[in-house]
C-alpha atoms as a PDB file:
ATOM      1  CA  UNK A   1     -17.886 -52.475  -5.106  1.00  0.00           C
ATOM      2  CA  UNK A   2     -14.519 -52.692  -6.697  1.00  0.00           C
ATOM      3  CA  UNK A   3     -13.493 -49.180  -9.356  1.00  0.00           C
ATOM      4  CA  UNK A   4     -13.241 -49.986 -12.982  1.00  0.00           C
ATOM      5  CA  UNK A   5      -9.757 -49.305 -14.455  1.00  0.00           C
ATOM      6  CA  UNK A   6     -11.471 -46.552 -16.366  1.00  0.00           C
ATOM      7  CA  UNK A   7     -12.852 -44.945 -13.249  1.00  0.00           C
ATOM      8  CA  UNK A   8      -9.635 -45.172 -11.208  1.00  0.00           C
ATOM      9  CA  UNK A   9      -7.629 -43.595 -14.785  1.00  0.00           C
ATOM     10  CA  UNK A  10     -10.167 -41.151 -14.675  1.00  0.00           C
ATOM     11  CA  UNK A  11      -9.761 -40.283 -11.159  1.00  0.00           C
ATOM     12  CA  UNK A  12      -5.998 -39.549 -11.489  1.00  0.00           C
ATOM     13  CA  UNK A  13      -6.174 -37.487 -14.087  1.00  0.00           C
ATOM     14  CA  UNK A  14      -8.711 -35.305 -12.125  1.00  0.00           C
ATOM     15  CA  UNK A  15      -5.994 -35.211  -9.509  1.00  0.00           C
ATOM     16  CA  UNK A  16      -3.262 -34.776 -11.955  1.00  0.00           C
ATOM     17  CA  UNK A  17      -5.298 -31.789 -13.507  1.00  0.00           C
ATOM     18  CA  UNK A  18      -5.855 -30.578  -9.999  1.00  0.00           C
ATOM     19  CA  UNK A  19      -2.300 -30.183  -8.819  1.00  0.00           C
ATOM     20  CA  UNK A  20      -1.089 -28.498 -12.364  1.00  0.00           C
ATOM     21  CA  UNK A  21      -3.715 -26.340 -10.733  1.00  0.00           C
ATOM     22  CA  UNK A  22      -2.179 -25.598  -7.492  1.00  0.00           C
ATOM     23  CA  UNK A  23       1.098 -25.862  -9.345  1.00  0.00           C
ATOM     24  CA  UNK A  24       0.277 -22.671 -12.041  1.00  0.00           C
ATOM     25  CA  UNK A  25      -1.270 -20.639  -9.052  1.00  0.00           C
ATOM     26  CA  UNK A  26       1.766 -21.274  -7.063  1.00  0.00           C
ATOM     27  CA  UNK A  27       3.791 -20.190  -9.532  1.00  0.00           C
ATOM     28  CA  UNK A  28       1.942 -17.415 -10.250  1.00  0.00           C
ATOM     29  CA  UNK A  29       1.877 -15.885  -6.861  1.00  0.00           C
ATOM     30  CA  UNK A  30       5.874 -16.250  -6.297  1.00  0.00           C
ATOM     31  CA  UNK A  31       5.960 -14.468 -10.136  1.00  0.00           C
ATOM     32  CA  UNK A  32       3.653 -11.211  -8.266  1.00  0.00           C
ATOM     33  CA  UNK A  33       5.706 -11.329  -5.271  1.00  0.00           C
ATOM     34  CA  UNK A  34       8.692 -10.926  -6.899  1.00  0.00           C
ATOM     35  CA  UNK A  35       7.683  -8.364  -9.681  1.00  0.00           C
ATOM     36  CA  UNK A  36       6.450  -6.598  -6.429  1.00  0.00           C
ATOM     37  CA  UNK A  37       9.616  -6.985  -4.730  1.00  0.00           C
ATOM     38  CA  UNK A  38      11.442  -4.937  -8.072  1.00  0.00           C
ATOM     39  CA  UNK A  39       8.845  -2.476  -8.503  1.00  0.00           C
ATOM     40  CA  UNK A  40       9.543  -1.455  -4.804  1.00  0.00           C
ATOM     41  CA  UNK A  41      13.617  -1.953  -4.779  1.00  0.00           C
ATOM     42  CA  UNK A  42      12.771   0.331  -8.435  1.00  0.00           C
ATOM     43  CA  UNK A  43      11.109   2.727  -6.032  1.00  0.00           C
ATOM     44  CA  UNK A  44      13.415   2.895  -3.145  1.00  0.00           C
ATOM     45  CA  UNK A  45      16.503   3.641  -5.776  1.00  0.00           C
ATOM     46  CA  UNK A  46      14.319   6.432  -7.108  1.00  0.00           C
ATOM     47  CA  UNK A  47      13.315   7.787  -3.417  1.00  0.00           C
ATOM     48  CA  UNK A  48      16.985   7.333  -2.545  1.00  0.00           C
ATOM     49  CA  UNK A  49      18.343   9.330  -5.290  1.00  0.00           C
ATOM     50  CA  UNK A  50      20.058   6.537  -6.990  1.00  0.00           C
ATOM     51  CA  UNK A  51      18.733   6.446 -10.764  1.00  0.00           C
ATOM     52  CA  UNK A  52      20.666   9.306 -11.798  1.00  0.00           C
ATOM     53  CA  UNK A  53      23.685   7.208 -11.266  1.00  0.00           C
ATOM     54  CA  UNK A  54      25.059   5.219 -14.658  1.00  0.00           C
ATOM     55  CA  UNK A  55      24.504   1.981 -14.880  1.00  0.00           C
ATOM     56  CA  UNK A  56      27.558   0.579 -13.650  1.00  0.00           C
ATOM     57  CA  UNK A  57      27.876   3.098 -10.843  1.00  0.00           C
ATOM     58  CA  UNK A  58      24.624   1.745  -9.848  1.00  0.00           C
ATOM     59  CA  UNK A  59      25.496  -1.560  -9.817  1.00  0.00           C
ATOM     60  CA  UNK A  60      28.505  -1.361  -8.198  1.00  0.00           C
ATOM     61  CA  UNK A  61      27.192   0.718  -4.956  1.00  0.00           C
ATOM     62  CA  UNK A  62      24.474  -2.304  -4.824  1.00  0.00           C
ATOM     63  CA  UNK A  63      27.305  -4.527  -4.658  1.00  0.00           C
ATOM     64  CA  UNK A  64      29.001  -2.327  -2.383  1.00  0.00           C
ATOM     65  CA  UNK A  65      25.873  -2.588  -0.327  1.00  0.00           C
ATOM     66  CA  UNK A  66      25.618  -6.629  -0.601  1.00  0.00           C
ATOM     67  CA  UNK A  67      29.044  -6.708   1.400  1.00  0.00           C
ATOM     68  CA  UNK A  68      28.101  -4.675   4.180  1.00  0.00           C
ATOM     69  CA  UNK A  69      24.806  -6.800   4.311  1.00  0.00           C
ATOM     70  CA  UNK A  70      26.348  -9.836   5.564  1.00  0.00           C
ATOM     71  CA  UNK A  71      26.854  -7.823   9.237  1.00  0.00           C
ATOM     72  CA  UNK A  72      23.516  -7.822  11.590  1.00  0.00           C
ATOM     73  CA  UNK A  73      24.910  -4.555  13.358  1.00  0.00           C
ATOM     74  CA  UNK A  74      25.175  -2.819   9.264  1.00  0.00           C
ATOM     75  CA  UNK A  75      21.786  -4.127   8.746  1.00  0.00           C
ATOM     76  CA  UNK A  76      20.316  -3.071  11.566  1.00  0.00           C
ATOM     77  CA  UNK A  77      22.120   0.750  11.102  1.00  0.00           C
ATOM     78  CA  UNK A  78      20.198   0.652   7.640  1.00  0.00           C
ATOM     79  CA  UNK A  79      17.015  -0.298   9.112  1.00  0.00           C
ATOM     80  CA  UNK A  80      16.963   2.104  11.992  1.00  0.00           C
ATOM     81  CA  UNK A  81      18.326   5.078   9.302  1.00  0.00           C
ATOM     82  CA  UNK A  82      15.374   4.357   6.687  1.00  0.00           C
ATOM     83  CA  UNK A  83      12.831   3.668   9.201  1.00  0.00           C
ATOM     84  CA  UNK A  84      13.506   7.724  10.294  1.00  0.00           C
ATOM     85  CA  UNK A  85      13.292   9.094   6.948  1.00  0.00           C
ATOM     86  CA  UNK A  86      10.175   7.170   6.477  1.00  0.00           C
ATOM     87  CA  UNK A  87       8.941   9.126   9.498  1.00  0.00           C
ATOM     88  CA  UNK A  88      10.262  12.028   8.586  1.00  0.00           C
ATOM     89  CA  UNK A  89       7.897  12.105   4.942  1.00  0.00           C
ATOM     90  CA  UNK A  90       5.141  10.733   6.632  1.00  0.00           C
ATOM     91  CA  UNK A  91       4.981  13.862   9.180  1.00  0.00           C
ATOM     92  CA  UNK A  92       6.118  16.414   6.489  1.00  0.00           C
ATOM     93  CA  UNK A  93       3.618  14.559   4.085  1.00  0.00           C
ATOM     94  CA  UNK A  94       0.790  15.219   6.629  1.00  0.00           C
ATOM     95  CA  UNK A  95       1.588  18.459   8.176  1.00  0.00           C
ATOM     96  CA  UNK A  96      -1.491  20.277   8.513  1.00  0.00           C
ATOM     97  CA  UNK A  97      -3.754  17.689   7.840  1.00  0.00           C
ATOM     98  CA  UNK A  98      -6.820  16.878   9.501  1.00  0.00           C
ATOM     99  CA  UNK A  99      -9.678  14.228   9.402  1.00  0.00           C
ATOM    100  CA  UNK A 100     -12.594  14.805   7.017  1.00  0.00           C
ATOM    101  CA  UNK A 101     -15.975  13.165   5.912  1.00  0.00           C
ATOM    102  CA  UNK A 102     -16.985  13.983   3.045  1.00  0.00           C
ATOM    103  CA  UNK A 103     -20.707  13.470   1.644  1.00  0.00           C
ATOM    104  CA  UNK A 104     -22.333  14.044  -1.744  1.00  0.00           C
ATOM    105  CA  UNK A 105     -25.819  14.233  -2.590  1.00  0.00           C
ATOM    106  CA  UNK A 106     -25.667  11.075  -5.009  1.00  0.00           C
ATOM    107  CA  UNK A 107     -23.206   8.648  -6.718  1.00  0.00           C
ATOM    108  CA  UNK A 108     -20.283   9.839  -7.765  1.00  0.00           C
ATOM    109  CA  UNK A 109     -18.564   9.415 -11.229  1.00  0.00           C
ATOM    110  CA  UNK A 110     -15.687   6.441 -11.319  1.00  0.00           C
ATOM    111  CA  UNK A 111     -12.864   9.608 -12.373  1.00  0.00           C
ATOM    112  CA  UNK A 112     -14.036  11.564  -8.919  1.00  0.00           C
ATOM    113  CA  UNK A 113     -13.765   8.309  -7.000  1.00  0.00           C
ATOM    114  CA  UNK A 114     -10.431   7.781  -8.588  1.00  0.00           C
ATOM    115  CA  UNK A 115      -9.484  11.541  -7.415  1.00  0.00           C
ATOM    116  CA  UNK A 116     -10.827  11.238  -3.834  1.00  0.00           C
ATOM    117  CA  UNK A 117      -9.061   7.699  -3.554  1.00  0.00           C
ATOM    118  CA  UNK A 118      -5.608   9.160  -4.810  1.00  0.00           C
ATOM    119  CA  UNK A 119      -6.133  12.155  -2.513  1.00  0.00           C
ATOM    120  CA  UNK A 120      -6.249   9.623   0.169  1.00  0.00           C
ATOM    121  CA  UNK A 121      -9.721   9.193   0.886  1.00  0.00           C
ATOM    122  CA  UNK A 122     -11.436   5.924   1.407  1.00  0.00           C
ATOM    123  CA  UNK A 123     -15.301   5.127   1.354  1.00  0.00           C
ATOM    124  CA  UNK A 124     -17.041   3.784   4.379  1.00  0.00           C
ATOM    125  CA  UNK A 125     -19.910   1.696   2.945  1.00  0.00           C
ATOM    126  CA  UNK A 126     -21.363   1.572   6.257  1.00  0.00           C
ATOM    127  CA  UNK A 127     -21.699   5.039   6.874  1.00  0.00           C
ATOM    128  CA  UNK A 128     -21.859   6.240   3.187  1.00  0.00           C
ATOM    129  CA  UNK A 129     -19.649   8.794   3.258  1.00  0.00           C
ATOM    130  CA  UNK A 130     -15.891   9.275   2.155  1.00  0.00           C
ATOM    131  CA  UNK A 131     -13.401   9.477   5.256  1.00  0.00           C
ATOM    132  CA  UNK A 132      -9.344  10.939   5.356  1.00  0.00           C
ATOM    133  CA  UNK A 133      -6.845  13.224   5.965  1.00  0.00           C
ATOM    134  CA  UNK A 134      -6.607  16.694   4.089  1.00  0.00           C
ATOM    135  CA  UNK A 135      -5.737  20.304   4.504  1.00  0.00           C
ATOM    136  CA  UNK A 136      -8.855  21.846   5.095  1.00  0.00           C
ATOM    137  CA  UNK A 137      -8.702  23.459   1.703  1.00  0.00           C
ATOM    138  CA  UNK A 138      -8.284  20.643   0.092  1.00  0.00           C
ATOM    139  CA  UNK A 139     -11.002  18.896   1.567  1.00  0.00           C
ATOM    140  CA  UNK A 140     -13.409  21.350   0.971  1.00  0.00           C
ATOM    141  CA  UNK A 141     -11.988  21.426  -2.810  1.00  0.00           C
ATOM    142  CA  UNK A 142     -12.221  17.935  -3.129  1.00  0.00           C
ATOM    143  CA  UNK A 143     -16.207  18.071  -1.978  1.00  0.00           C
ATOM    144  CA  UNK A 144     -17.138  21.219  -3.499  1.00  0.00           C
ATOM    145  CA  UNK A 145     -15.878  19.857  -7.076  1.00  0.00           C
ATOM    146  CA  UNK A 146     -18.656  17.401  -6.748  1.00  0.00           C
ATOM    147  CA  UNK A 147     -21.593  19.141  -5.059  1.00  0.00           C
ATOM    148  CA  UNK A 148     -20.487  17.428  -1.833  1.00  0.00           C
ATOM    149  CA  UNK A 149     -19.795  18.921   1.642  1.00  0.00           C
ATOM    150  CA  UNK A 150     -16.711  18.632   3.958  1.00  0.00           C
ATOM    151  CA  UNK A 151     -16.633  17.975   7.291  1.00  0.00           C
ATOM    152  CA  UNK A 152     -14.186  18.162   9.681  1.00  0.00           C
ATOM    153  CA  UNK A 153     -14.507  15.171  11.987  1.00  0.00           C
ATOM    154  CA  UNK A 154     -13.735  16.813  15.616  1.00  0.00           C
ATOM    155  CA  UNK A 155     -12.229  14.782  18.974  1.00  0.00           C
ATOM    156  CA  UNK A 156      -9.690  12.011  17.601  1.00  0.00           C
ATOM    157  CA  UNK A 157     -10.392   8.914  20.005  1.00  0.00           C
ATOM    158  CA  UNK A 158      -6.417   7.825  19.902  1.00  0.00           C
ATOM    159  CA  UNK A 159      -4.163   7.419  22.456  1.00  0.00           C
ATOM    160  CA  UNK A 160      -3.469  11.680  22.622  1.00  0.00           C
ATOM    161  CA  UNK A 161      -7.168  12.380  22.758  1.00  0.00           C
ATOM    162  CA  UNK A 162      -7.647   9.983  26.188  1.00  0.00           C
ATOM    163  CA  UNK A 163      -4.617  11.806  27.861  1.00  0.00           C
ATOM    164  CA  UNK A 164      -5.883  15.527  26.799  1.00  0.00           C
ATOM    165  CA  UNK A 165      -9.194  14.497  28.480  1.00  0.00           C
ATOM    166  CA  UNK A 166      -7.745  13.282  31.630  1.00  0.00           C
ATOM    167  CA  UNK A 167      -6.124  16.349  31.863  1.00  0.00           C
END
């Protein structure tokens, strides 16, 4: 049965419609991905020290940088020197720090979600209980604020744990 004119118009408009569609959301997700690209360059000039420099200082040691970037051996320098200082926070940031569950009797409020959640807690809906790594102060801080308990999850099942046991 052959389309009317009107059906087949109709039809390719629906199509039309449909790739503005994919069009906007492509557009869209390049817009996030860059505005998250800036917000973390923003971050690593702050981290690095940078955003005390003026304006054109800044500029030109980013330009300064854009030469050297053209060399693999440069690039790979930078890599290998930031991946070490990212090591270097992340063991200084969790010196000390051990795993935790923390349980409460009931729900708790969306601001002490928020608080547990910025103090690097996450909740296991399976389990029910909140699950991270804190100082044991902290921890028992964090759960004693709420009417909750802290405990201190004991054995680790990584790599260290299976080579302290064969031992």
């Amino acid at each position: 049965m052959a389309r009317s004119l009107a059906d087949r118009q109709r039809a390719h408009e629906q199509s039309k419609a449909r790739l503005a569609e994919q069009e906007a959301k492509l557009r869209l997700a390049e817009r996030k991905a860059r505005t998250k690209r800036l917000i973390e360059a923003g971050a690593l000039a702050e981290k690095a020290g940078l955003l005390e420099l003026e304006v054109n200082a800044l500029y030109g040691a980013l330009l300064s940088l854009r030469d050297g970037a053209e060399t693999k051996k440069q690039v790979e320098q930078w890599a290998a020197l930031g991946g070490r200082a990212f090591a270097r926070e992340a063991r200084a940031r969790d010196e000390g720090k051990e795993p935790f569950l923390l349980t409460f009797p009931g729900p708790l409020p969306k601001e002490a979600t928020s608080g547990l959640r910025a103090a690097g807690f996450r909740f296991s809906k399976v389990m029910q209980h909140w699950e991270g790594l804190a100082r044991p102060d902290e921890a028992e801080a964090l759960a004693g604020a709420h009417g909750g308990a802290a405990r201190r999850v004991i054995g680790n099942a990584g790599p260290e744990a299976g080579k302290a046991a064969a031992e």
